[in-house]
N, C-alpha and C. Protein backbone atom coordinates (compact mmCIF):
# COMPACT_ATOMS: atom_id res chain seq x y z
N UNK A 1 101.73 73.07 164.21
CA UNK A 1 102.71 72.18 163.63
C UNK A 1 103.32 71.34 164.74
N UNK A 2 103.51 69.95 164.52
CA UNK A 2 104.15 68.85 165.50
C UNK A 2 105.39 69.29 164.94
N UNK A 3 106.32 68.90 166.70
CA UNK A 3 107.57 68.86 166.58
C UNK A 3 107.97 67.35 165.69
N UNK A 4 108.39 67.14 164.85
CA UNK A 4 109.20 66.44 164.47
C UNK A 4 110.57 65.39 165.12
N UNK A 5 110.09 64.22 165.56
CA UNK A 5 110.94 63.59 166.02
C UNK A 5 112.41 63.05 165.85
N UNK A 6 113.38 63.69 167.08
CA UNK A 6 114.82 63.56 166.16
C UNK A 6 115.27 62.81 166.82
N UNK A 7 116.88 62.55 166.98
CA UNK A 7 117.72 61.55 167.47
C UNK A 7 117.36 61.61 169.24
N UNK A 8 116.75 61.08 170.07
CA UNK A 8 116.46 60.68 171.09
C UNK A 8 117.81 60.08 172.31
N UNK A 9 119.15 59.95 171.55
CA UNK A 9 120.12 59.25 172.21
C UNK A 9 120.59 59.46 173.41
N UNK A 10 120.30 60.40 174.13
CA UNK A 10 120.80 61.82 174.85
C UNK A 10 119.70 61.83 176.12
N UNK A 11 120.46 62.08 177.11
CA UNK A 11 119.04 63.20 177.80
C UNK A 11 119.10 64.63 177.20
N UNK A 12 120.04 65.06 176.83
CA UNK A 12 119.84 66.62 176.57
C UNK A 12 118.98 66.26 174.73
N UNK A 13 119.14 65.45 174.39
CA UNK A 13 118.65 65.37 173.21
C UNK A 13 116.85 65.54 173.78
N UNK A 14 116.95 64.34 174.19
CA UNK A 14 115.43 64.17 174.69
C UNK A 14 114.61 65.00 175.57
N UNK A 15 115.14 65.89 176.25
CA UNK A 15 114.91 67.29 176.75
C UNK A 15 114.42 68.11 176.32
N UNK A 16 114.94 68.61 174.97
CA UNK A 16 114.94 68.99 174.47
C UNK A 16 113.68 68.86 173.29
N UNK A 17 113.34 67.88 172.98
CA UNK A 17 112.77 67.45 172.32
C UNK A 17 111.26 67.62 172.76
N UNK A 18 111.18 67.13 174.24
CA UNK A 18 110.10 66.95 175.57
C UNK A 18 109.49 68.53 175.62
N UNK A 19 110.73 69.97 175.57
CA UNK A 19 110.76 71.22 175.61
C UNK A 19 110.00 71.53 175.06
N UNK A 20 110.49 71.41 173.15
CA UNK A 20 109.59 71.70 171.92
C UNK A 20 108.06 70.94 172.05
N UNK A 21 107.71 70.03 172.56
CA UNK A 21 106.64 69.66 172.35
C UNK A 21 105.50 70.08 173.86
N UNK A 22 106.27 70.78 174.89
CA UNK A 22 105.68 72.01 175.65
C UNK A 22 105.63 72.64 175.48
N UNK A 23 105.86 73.41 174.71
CA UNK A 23 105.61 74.56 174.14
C UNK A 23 104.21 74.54 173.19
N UNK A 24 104.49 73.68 172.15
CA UNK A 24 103.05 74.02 171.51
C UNK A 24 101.82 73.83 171.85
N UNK A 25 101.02 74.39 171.05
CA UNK A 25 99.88 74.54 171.84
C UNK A 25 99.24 73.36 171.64
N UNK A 26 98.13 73.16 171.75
CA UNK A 26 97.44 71.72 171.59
C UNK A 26 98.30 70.72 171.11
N UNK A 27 98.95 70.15 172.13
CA UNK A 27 99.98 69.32 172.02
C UNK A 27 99.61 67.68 172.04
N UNK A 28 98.75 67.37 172.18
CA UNK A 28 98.05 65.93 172.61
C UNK A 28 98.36 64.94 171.50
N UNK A 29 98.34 65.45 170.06
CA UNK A 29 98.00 64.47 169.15
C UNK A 29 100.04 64.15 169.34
N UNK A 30 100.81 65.14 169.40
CA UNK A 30 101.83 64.97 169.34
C UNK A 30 102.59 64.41 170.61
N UNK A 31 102.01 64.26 171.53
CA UNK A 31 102.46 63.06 172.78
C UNK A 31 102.34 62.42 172.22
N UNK A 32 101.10 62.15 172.34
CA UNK A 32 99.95 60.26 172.02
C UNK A 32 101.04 59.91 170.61
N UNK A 33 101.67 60.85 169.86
CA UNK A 33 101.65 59.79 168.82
C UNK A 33 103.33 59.49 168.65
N UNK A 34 103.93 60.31 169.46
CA UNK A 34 105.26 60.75 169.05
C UNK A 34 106.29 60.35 170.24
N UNK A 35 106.11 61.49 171.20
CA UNK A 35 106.28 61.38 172.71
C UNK A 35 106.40 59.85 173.32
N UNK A 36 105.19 59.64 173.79
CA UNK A 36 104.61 58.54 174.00
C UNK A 36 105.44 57.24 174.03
N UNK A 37 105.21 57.27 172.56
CA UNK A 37 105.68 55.66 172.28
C UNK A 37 107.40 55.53 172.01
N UNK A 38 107.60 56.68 171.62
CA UNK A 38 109.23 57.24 172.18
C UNK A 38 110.20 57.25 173.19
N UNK A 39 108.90 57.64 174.56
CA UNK A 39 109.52 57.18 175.99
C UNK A 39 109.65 55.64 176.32
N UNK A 40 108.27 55.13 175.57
CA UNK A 40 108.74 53.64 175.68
C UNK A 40 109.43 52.78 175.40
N UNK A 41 110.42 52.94 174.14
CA UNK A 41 111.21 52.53 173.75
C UNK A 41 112.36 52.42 174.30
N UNK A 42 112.51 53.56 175.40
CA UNK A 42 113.73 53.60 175.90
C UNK A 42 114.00 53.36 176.97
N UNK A 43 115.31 52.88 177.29
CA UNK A 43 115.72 51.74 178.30
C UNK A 43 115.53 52.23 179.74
N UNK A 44 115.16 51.57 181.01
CA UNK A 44 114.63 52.26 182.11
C UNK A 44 116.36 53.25 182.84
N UNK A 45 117.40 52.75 182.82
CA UNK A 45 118.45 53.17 183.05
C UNK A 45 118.97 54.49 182.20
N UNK A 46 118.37 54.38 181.20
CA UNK A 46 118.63 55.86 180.59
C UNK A 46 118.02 57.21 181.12
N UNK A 47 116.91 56.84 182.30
CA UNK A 47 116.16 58.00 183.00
C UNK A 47 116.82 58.17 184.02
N UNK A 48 117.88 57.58 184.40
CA UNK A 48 118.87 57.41 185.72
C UNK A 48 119.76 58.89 185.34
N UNK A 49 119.96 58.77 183.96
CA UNK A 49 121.25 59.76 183.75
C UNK A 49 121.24 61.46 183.85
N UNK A 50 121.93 62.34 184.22
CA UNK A 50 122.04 63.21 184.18
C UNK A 50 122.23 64.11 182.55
N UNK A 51 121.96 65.40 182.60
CA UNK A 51 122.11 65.61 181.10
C UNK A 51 123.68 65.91 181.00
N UNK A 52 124.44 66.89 179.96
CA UNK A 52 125.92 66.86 179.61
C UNK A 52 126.32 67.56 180.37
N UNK A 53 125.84 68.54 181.18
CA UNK A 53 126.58 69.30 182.06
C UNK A 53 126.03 69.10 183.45
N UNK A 54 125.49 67.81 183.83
CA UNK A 54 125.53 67.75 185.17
C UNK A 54 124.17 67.68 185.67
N UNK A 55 123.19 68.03 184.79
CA UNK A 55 122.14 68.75 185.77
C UNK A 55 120.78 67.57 185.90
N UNK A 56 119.93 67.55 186.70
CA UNK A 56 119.02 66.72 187.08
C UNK A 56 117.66 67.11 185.81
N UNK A 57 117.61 66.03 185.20
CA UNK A 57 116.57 66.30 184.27
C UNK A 57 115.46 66.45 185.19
N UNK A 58 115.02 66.05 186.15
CA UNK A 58 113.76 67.13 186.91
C UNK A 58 113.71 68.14 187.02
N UNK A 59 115.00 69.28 187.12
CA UNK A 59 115.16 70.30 187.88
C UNK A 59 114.63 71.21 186.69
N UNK A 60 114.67 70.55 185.30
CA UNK A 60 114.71 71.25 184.15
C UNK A 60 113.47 71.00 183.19
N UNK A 61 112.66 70.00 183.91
CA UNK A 61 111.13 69.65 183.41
C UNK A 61 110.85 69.98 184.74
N UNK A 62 109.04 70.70 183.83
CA UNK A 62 108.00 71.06 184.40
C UNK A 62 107.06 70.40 184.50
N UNK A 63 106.74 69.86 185.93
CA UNK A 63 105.65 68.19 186.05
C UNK A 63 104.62 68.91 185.45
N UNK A 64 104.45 69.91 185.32
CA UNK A 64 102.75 71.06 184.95
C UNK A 64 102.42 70.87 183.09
N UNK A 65 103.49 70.78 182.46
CA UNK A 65 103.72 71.02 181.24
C UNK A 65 103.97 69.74 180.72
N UNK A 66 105.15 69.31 181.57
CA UNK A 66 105.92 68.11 180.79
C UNK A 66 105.77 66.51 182.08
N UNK A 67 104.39 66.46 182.28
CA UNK A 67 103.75 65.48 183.32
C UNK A 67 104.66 63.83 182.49
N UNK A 68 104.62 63.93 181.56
CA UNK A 68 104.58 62.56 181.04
C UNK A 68 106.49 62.33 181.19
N UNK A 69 106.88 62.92 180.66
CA UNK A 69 108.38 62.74 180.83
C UNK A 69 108.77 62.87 181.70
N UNK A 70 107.73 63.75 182.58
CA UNK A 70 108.61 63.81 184.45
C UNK A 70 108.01 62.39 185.02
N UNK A 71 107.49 61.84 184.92
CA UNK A 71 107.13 60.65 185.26
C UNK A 71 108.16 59.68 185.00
N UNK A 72 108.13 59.62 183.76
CA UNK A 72 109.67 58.38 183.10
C UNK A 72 110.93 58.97 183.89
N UNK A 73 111.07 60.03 184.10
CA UNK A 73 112.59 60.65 184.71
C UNK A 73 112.43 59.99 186.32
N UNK A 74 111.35 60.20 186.87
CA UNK A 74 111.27 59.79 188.28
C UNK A 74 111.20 58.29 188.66
């Protein structure tokens, strides 16, 4: 089952979101279709931000798992 795409507004939203869709298993169709075009939408300054309590959205993505969103964060 694809994660289901929710409110994106957030880094902790979008973290979160990035999380659930590391986790599952054969996850590809749900980047390419979801992920993906999701990160693109969003503004390059919004990867600048920290999540609500401070913390470095790298420190908390896994480049191994979550390659595509650690990319947009960096």
């Amino acid at each position: 089952m694809s994660a289901q795409p929710q409110n994106l507004d957030t880094v902790d939203n979008l973290l979160q979101h990035v999380l659930v869709i590391a986790a599952e298993p054969d996850n590809f169709e749900t980047i390419s279709k979801q992920l993906a075009p999701a990160l693109k939408e969003i503004q390059p300054q919004f990867f600048a931000q920290s999540t609500s309590d401070g913390k470095d959205p790298l420190e908390l993505l896994d480049p191994g798992t979550s390659s595509l969103a650690y990319i947009y964060f960096l």
